[in-house]
C-alpha atoms as a PDB file:
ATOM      1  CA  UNK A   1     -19.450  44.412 -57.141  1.00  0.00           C
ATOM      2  CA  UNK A   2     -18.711  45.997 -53.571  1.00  0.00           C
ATOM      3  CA  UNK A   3     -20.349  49.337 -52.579  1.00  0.00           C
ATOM      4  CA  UNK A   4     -17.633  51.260 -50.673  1.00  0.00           C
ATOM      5  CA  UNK A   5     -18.533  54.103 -48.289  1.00  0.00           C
ATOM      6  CA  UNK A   6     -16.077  56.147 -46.742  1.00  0.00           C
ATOM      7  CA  UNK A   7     -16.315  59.002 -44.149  1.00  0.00           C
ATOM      8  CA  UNK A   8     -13.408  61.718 -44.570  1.00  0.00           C
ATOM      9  CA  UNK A   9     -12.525  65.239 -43.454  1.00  0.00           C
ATOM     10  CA  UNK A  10     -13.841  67.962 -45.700  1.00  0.00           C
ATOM     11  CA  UNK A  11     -10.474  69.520 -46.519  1.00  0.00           C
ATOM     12  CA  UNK A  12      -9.828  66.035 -48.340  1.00  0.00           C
ATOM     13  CA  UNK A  13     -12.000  66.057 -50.951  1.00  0.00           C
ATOM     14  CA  UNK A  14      -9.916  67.315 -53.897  1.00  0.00           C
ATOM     15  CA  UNK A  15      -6.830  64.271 -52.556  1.00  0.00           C
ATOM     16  CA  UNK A  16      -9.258  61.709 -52.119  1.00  0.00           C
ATOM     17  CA  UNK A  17     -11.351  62.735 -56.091  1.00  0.00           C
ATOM     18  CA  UNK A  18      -7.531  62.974 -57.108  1.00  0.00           C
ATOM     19  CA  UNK A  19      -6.424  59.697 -55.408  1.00  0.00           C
ATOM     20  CA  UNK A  20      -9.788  57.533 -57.356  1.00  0.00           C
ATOM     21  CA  UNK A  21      -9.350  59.002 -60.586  1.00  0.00           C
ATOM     22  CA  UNK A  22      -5.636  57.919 -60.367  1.00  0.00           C
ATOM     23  CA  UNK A  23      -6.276  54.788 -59.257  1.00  0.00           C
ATOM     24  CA  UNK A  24      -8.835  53.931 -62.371  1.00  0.00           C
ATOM     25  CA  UNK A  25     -12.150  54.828 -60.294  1.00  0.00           C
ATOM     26  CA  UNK A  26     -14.592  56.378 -62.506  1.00  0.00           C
ATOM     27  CA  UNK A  27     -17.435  58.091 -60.422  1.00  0.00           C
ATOM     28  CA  UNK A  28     -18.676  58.956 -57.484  1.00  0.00           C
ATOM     29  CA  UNK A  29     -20.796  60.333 -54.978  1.00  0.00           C
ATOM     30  CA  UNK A  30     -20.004  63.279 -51.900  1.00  0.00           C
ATOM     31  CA  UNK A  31     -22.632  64.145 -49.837  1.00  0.00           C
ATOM     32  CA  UNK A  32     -21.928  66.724 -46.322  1.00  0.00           C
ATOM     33  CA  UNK A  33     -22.561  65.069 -43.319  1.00  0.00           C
ATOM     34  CA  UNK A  34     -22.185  65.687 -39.438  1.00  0.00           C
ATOM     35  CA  UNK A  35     -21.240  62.893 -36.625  1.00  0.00           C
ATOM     36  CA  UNK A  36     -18.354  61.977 -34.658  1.00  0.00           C
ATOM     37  CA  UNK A  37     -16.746  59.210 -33.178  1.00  0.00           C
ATOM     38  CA  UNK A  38     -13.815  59.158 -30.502  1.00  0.00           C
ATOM     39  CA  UNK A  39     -13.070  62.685 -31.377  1.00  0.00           C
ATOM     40  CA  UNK A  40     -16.567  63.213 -29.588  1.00  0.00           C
ATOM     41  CA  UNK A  41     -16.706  66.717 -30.561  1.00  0.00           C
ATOM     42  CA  UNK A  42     -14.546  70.064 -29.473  1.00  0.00           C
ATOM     43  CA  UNK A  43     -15.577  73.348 -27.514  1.00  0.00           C
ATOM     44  CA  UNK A  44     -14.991  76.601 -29.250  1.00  0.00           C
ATOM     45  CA  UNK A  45     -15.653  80.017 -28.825  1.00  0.00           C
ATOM     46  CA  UNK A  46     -17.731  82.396 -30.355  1.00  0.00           C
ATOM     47  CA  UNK A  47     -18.181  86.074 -29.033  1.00  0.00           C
ATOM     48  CA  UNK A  48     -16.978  85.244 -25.607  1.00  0.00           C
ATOM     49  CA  UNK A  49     -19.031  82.532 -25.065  1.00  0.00           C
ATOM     50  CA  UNK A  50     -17.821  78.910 -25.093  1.00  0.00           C
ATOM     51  CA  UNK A  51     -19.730  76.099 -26.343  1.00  0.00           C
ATOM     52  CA  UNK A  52     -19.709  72.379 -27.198  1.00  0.00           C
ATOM     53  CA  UNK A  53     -19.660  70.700 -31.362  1.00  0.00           C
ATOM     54  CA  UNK A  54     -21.104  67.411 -30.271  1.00  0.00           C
ATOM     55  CA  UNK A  55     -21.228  66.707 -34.648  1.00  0.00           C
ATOM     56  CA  UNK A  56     -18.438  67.550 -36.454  1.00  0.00           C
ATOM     57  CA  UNK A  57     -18.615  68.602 -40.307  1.00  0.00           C
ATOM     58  CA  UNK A  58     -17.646  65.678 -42.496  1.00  0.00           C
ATOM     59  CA  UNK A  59     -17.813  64.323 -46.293  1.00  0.00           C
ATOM     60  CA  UNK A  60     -19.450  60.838 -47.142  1.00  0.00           C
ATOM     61  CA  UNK A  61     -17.983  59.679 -49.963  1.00  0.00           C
ATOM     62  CA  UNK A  62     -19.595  56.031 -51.786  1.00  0.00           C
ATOM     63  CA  UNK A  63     -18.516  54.618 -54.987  1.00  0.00           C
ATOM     64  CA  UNK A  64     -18.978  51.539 -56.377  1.00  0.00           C
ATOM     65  CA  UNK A  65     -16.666  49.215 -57.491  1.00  0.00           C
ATOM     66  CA  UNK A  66     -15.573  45.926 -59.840  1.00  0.00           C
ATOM     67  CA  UNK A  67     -14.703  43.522 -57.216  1.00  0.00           C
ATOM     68  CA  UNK A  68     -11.103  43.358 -58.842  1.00  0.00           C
ATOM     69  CA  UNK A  69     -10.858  47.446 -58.333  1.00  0.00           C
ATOM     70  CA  UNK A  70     -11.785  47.114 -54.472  1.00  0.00           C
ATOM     71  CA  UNK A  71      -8.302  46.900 -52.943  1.00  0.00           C
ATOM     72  CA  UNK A  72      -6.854  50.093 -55.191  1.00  0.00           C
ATOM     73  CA  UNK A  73     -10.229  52.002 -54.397  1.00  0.00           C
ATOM     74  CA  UNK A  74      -9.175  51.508 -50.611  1.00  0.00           C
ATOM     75  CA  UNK A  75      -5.686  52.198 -50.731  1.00  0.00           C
ATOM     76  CA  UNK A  76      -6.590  55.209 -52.664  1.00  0.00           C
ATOM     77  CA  UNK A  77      -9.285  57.034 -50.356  1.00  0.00           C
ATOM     78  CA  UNK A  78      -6.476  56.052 -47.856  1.00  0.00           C
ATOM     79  CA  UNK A  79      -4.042  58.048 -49.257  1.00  0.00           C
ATOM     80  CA  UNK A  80      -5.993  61.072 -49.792  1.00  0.00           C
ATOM     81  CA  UNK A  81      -7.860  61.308 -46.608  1.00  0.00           C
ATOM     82  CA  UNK A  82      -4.993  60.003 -44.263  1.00  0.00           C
ATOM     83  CA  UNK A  83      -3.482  63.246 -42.419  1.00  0.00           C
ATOM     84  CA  UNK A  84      -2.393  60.638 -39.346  1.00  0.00           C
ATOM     85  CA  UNK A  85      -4.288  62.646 -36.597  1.00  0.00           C
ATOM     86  CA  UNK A  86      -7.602  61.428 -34.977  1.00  0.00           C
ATOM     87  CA  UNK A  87     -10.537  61.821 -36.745  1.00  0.00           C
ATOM     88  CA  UNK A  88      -9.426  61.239 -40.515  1.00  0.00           C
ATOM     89  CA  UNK A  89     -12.604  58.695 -40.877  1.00  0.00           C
ATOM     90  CA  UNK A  90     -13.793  55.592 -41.809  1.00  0.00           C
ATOM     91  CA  UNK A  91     -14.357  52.830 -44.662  1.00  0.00           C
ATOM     92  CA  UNK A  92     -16.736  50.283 -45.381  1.00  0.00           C
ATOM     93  CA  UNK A  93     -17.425  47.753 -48.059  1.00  0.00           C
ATOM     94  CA  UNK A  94     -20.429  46.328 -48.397  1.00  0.00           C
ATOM     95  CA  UNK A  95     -21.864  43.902 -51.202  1.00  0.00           C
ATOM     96  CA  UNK A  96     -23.761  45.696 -54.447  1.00  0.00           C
ATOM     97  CA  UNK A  97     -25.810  42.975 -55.428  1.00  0.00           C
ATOM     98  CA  UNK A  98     -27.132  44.886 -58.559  1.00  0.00           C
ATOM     99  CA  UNK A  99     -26.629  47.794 -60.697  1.00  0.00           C
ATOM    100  CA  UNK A 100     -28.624  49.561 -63.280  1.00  0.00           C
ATOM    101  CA  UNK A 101     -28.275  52.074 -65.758  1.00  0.00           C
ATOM    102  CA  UNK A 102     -31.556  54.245 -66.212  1.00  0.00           C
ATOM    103  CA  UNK A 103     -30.416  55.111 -69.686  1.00  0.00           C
ATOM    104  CA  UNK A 104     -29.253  52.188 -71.245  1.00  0.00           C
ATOM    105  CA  UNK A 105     -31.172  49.290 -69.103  1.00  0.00           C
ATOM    106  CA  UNK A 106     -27.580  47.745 -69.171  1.00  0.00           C
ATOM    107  CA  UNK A 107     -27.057  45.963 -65.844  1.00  0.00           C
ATOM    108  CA  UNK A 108     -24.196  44.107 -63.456  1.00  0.00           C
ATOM    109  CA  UNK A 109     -20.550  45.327 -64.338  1.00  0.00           C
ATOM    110  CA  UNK A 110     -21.449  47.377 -67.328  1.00  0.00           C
ATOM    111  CA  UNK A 111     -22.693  49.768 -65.513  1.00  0.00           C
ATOM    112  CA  UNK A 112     -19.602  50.445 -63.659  1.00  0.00           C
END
């Protein structure tokens, strides 16, 4: 089981869900978050006064995933969150070592 995490622009979310659920991904997780990375931020202006956005607004998204779903859960968060300008995000995979369900007890794949 892999543990994918994936950092996207808020204005994805609805492509991204969309993306998963046609790919065969069942579940997941969004969560707001701020950072940045080359974009290092933007200046804007608000009533006259300009200012620096060192941490820009964006979405975490995890899931986890069947080792043999990996590749499709990729390709799909890349579709949805790719708009081809800087700053559409990031993924990692890491390794899920275990999984439980609280309701069941079932563990491993089964919970997926």
């Amino acid at each position: 089981m892999k543990w994918v995490t994936a950092i996207i622009k808020p204005f994805k979310q609805d492509e991204v869900r969309e993306a998963l659920t046609a790919a065969g991904i069942q579940g997941l997780t969004v969560t707001e978050v701020r950072g940045f990375g080359r974009q290092k931020g933007h200046t804007e202006l608000y009533r006259g006064a300009e200012y620096q956005v060192d941490f820009l607004p964006k979405l975490k998204v995890e899931i986890a995933v069947d080792d043999s779903q990996l590749d499709a859960a990729i390709e799909a968060i890349q579709k949805g969150a790719r708009t081809g300008k800087i700053g559409d995000g990031k993924i990692f995979v890491m390794d899920l070592e275990q999984a439980v369900r609280i309701r069941t007890g079932e563990t491993g794949g089964d919970v997926l």
